[in-house]
PDB file of N, CA and C in Angstrom:
ATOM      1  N   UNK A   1      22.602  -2.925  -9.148  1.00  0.00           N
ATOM      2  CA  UNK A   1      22.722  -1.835  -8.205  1.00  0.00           C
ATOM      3  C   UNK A   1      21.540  -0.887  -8.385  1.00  0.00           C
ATOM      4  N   UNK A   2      21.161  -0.399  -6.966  1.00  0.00           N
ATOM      5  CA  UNK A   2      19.830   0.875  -7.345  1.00  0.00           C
ATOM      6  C   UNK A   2      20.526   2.000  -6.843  1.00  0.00           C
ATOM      7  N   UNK A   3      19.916   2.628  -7.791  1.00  0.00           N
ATOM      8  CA  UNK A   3      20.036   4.469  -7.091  1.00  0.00           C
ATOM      9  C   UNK A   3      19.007   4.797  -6.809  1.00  0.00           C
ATOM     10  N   UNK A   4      19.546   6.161  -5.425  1.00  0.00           N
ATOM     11  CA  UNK A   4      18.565   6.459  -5.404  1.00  0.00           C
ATOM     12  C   UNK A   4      17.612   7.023  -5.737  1.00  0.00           C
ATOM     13  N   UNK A   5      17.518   7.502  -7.108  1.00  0.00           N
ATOM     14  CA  UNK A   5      16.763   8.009  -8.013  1.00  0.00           C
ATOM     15  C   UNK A   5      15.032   6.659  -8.086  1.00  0.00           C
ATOM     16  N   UNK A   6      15.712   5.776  -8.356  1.00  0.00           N
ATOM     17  CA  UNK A   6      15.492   4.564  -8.289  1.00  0.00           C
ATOM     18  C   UNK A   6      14.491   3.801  -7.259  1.00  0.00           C
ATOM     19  N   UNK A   7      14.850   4.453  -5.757  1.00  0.00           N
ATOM     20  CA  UNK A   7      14.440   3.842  -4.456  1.00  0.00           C
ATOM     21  C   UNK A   7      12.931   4.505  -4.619  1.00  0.00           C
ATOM     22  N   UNK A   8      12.586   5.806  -5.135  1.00  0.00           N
ATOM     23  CA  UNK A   8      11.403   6.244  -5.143  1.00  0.00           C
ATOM     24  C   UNK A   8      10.288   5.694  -5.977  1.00  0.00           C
ATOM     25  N   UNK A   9      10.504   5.080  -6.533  1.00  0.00           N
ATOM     26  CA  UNK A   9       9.325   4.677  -7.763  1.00  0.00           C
ATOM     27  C   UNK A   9       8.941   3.314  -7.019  1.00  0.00           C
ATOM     28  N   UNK A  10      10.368   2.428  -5.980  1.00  0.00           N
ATOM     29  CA  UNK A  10       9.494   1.240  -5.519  1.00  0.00           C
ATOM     30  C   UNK A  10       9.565   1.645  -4.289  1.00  0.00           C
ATOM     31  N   UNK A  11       9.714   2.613  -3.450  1.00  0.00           N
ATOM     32  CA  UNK A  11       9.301   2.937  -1.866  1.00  0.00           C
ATOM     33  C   UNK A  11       8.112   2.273  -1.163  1.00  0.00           C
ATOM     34  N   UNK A  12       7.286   2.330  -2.261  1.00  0.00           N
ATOM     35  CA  UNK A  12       5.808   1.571  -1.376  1.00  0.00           C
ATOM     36  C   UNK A  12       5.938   0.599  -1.453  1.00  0.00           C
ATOM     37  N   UNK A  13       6.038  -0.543  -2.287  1.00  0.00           N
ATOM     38  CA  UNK A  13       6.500  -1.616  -2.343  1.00  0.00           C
ATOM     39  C   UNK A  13       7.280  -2.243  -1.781  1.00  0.00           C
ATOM     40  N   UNK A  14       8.541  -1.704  -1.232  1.00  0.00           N
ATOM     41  CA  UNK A  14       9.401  -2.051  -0.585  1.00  0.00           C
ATOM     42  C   UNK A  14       8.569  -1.900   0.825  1.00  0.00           C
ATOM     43  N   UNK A  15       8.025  -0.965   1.456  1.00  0.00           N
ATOM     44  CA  UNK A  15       7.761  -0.757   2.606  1.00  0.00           C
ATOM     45  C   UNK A  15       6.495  -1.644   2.801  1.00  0.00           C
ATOM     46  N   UNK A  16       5.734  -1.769   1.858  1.00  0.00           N
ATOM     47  CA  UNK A  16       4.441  -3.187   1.921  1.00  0.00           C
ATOM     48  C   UNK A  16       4.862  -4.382   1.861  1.00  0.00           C
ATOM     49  N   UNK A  17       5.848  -4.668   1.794  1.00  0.00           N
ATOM     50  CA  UNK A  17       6.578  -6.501   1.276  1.00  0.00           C
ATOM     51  C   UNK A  17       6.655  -6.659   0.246  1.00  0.00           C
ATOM     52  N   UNK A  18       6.572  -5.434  -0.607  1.00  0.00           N
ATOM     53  CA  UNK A  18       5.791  -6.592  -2.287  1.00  0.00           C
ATOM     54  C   UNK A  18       7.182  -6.830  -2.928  1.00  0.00           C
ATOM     55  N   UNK A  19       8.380  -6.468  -2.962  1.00  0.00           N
ATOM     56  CA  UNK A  19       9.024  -6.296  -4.138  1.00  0.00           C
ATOM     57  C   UNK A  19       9.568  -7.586  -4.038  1.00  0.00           C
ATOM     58  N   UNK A  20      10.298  -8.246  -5.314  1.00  0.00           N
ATOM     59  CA  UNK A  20      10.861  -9.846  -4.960  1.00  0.00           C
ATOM     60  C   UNK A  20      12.121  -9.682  -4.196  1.00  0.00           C
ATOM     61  N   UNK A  21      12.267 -10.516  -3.685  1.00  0.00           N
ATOM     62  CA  UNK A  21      13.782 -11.312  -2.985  1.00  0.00           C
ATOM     63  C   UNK A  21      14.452 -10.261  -3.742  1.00  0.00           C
ATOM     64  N   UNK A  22      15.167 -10.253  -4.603  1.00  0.00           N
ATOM     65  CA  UNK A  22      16.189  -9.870  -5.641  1.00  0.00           C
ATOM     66  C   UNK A  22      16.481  -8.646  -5.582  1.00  0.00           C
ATOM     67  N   UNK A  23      15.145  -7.506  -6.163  1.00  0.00           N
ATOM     68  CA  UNK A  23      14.668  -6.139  -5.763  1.00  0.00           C
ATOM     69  C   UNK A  23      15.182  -5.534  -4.160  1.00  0.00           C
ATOM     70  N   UNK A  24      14.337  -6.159  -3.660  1.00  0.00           N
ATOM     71  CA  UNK A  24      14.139  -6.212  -1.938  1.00  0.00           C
ATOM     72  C   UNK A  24      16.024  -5.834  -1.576  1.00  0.00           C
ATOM     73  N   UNK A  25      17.441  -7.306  -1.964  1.00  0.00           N
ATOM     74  CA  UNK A  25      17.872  -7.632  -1.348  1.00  0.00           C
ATOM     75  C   UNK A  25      18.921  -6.210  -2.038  1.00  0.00           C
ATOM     76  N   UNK A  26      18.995  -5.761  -3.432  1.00  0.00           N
ATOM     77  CA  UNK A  26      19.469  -4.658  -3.373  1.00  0.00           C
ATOM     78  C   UNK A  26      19.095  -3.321  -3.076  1.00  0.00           C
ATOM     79  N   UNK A  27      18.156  -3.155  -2.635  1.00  0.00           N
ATOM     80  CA  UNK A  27      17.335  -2.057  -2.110  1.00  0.00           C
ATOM     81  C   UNK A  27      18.274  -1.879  -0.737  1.00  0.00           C
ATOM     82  N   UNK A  28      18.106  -3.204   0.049  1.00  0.00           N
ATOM     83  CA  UNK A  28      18.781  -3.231   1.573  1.00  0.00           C
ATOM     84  C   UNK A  28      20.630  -2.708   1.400  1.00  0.00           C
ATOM     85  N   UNK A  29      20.927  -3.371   0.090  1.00  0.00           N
ATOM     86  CA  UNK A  29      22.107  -3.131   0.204  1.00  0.00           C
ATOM     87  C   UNK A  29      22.297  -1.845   0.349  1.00  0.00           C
ATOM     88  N   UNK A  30      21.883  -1.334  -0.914  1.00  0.00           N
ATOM     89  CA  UNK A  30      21.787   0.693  -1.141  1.00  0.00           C
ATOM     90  C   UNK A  30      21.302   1.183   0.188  1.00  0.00           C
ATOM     91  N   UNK A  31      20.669   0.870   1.056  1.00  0.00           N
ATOM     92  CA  UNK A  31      20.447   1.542   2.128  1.00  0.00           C
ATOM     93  C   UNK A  31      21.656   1.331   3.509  1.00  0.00           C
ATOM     94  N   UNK A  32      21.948   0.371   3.217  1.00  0.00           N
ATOM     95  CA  UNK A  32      23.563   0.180   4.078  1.00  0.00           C
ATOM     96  C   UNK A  32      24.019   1.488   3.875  1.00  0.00           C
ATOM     97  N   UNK A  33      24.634   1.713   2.271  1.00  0.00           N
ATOM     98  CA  UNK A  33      25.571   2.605   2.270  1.00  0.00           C
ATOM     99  C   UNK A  33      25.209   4.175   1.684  1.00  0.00           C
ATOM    100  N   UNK A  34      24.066   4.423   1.956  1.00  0.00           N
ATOM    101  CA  UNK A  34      23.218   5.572   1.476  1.00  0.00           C
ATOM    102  C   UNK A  34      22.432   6.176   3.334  1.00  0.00           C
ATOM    103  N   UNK A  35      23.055   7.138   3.853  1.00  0.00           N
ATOM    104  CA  UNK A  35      22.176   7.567   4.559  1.00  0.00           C
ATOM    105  C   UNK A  35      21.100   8.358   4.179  1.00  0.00           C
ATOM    106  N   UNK A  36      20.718   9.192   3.384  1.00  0.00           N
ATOM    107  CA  UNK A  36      19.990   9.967   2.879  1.00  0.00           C
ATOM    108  C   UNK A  36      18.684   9.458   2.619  1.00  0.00           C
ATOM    109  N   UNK A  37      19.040   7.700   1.832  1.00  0.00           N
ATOM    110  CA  UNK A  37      17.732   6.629   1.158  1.00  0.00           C
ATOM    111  C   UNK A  37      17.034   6.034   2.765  1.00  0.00           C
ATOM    112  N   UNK A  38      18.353   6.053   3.594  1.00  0.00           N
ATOM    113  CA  UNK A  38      17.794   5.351   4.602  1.00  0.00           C
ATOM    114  C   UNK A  38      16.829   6.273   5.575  1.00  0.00           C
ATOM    115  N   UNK A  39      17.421   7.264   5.789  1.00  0.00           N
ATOM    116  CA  UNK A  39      16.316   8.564   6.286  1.00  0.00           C
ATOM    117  C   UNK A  39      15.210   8.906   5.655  1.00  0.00           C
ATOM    118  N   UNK A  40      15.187   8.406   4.908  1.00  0.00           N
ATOM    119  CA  UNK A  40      13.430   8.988   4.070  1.00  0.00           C
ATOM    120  C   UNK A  40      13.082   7.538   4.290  1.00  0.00           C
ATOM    121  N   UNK A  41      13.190   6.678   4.374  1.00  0.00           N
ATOM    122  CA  UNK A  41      12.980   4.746   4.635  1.00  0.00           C
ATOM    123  C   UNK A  41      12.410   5.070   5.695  1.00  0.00           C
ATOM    124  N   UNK A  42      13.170   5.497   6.801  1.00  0.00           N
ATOM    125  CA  UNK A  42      13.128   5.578   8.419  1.00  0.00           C
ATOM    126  C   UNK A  42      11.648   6.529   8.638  1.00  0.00           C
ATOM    127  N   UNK A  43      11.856   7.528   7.911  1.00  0.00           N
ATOM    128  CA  UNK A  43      10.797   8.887   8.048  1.00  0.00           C
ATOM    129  C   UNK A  43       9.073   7.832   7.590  1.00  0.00           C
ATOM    130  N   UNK A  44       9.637   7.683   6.808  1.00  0.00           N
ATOM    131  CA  UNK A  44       8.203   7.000   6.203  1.00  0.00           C
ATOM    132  C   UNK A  44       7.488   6.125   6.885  1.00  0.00           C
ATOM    133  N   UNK A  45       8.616   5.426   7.481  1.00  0.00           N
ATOM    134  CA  UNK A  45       8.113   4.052   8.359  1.00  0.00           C
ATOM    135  C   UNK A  45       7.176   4.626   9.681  1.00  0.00           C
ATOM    136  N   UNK A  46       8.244   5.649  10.286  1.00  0.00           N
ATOM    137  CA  UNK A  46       7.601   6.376  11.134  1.00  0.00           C
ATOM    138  C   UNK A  46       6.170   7.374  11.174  1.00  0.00           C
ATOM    139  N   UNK A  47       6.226   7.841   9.710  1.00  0.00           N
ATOM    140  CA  UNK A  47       5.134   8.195   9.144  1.00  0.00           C
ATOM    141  C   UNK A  47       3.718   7.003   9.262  1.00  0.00           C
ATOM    142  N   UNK A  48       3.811   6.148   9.138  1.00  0.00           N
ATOM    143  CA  UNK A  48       3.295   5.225   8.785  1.00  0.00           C
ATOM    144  C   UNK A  48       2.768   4.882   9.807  1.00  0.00           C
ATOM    145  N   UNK A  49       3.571   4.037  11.049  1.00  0.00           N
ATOM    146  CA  UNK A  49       3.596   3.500  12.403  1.00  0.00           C
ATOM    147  C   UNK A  49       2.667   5.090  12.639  1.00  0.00           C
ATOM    148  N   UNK A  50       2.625   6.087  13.137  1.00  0.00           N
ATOM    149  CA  UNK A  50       1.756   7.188  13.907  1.00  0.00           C
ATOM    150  C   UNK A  50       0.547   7.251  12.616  1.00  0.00           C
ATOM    151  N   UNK A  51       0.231   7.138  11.634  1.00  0.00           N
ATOM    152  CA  UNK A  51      -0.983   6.717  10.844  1.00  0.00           C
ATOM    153  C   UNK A  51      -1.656   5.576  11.592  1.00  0.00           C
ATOM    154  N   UNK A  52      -1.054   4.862  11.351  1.00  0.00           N
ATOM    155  CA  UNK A  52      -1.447   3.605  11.978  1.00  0.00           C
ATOM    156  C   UNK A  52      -2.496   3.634  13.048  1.00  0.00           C
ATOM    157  N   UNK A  53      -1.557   4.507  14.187  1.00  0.00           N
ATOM    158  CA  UNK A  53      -2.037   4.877  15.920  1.00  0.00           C
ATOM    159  C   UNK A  53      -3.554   5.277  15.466  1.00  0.00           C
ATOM    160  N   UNK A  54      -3.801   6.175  14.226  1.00  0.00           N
ATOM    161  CA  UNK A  54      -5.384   6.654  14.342  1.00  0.00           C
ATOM    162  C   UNK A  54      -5.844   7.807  15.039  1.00  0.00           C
ATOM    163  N   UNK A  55      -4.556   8.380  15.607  1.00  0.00           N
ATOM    164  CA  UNK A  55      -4.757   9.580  17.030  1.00  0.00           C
ATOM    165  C   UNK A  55      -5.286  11.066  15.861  1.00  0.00           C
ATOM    166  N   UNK A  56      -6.519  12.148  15.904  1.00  0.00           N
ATOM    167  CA  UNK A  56      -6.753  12.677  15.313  1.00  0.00           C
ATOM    168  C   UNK A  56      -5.622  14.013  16.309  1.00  0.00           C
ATOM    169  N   UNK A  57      -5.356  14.842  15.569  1.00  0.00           N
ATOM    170  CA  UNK A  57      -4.106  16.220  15.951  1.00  0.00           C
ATOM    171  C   UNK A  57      -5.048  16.876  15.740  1.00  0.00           C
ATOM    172  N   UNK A  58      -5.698  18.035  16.171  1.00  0.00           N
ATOM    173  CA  UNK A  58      -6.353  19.430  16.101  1.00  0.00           C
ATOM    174  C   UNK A  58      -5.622  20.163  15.703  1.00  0.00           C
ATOM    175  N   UNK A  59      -5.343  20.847  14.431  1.00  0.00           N
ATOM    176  CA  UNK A  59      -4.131  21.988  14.004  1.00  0.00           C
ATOM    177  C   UNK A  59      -5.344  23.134  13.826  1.00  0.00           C
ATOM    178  N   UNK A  60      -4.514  24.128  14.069  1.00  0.00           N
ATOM    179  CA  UNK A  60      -5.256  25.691  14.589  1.00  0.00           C
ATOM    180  C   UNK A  60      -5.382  25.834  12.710  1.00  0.00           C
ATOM    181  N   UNK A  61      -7.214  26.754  13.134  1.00  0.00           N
ATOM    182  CA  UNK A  61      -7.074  26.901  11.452  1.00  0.00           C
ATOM    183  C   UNK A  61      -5.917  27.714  10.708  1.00  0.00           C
ATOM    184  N   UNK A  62      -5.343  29.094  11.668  1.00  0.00           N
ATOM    185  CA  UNK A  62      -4.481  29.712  10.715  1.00  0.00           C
ATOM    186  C   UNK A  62      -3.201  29.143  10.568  1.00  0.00           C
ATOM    187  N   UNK A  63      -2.773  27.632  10.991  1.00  0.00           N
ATOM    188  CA  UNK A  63      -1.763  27.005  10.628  1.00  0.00           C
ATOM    189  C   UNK A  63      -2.512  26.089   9.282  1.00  0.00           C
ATOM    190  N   UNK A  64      -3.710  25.871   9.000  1.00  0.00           N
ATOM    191  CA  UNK A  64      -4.177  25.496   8.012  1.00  0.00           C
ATOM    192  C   UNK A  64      -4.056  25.766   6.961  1.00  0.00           C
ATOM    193  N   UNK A  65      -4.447  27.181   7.041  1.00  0.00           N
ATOM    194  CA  UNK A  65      -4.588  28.143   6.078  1.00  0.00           C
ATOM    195  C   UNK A  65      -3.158  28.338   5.099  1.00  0.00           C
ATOM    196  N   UNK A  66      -2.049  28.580   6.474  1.00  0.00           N
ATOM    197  CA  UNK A  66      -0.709  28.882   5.980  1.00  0.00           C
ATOM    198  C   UNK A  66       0.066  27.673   5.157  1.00  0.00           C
ATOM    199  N   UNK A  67      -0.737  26.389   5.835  1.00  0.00           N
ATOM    200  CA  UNK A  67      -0.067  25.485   4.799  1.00  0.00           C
ATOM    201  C   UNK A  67      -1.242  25.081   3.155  1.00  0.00           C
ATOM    202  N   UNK A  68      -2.077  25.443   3.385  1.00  0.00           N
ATOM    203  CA  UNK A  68      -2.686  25.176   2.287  1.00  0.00           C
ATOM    204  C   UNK A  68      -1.688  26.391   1.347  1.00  0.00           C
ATOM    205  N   UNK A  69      -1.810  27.806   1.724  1.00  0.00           N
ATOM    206  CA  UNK A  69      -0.997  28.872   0.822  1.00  0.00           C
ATOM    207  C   UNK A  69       0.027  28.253   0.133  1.00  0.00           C
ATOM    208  N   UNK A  70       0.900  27.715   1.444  1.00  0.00           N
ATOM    209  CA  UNK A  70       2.405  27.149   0.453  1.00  0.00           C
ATOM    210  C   UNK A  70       2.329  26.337  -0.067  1.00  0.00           C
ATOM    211  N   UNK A  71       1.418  25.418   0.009  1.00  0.00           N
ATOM    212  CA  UNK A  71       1.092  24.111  -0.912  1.00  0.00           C
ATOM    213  C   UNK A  71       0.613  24.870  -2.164  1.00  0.00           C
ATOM    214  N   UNK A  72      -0.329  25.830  -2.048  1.00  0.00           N
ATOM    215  CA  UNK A  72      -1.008  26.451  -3.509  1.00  0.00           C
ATOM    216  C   UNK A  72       0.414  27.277  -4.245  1.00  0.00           C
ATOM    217  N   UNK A  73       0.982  27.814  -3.475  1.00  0.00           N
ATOM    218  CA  UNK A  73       2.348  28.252  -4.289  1.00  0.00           C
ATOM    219  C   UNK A  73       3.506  27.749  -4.771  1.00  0.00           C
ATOM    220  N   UNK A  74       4.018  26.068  -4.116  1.00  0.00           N
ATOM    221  CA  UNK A  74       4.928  25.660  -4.636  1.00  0.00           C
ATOM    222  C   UNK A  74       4.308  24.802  -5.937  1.00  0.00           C
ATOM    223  N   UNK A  75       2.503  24.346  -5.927  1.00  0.00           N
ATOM    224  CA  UNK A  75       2.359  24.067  -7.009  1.00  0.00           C
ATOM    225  C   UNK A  75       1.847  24.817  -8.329  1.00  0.00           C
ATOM    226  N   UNK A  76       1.391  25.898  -7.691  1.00  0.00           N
ATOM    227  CA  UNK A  76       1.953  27.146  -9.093  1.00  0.00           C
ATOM    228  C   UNK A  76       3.218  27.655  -9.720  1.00  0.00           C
ATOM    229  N   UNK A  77       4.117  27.188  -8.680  1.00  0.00           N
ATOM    230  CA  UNK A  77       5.446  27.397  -9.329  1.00  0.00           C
ATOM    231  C   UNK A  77       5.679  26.509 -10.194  1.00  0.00           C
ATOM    232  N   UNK A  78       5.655  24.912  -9.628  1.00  0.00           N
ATOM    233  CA  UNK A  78       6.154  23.716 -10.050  1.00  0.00           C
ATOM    234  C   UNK A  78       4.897  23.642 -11.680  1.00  0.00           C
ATOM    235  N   UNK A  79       4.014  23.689 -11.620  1.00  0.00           N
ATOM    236  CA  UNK A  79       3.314  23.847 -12.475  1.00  0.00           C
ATOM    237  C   UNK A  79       2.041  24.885 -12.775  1.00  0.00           C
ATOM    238  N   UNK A  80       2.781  25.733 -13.918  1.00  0.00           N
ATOM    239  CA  UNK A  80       2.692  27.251 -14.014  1.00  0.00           C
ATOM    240  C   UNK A  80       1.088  26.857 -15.444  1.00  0.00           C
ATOM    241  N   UNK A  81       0.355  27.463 -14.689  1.00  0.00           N
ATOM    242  CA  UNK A  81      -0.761  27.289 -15.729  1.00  0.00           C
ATOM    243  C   UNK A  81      -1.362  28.616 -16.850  1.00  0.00           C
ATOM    244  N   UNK A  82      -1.882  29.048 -17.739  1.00  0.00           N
ATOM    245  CA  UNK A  82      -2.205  30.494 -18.031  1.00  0.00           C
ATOM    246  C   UNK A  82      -3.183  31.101 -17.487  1.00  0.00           C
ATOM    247  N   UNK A  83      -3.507  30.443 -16.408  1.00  0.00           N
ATOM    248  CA  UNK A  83      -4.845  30.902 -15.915  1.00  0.00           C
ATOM    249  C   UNK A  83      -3.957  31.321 -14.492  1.00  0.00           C
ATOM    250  N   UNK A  84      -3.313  31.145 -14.474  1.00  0.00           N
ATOM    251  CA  UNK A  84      -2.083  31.840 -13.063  1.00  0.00           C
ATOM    252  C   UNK A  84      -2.104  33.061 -13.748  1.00  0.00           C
ATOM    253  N   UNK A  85      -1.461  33.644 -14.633  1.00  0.00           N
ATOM    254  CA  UNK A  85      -1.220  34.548 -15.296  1.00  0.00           C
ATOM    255  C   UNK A  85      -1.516  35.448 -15.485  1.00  0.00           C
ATOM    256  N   UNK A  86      -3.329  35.363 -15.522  1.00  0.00           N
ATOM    257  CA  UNK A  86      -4.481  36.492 -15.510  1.00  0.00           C
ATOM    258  C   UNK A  86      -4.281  37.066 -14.508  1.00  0.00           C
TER     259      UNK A  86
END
């Protein structure tokens, strides 16, 4: 049996073909009865498929800006350095 703790470490794998028969066939099972594993499955795929397309998006710089900020703050939170500190 996998958890989904579990589903993340082979996500790419699973979504490239690689994992064996075996891997693969309980992965499918856990996603039967896991909506949560199957929505991030689904998201990704979809993620993936519009990568794929190649279409470039123009995002306005101050939506840039605002996501670079929260990206720079949830990883100063998540990992707090002493040079944050100063």
């Amino acid at each position: 049996m996998i958890h989904c703790e579990e589903i993340l470490a082979i996500v790419n794998e699973y979504l490239d073909g690689e994992l064996d028969k075996e891997t693969s066939a309980k992965l499918d099972r856990h996603l039967a009865g896991c909506a949560a594993c199957r929505t991030l499955i689904e998201n990704l795929e979809h993620t993936i498929a519009l990568y794929a397309q190649g279409h470039a998006v123009d995002v306005p710089p101050d939506a840039c800006q605002h996501l670079t900020d929260l990206l720079r703050d949830r990883w100063a939170t998540k990992f707090p350095t002493d040079r944050q500190a100063e």
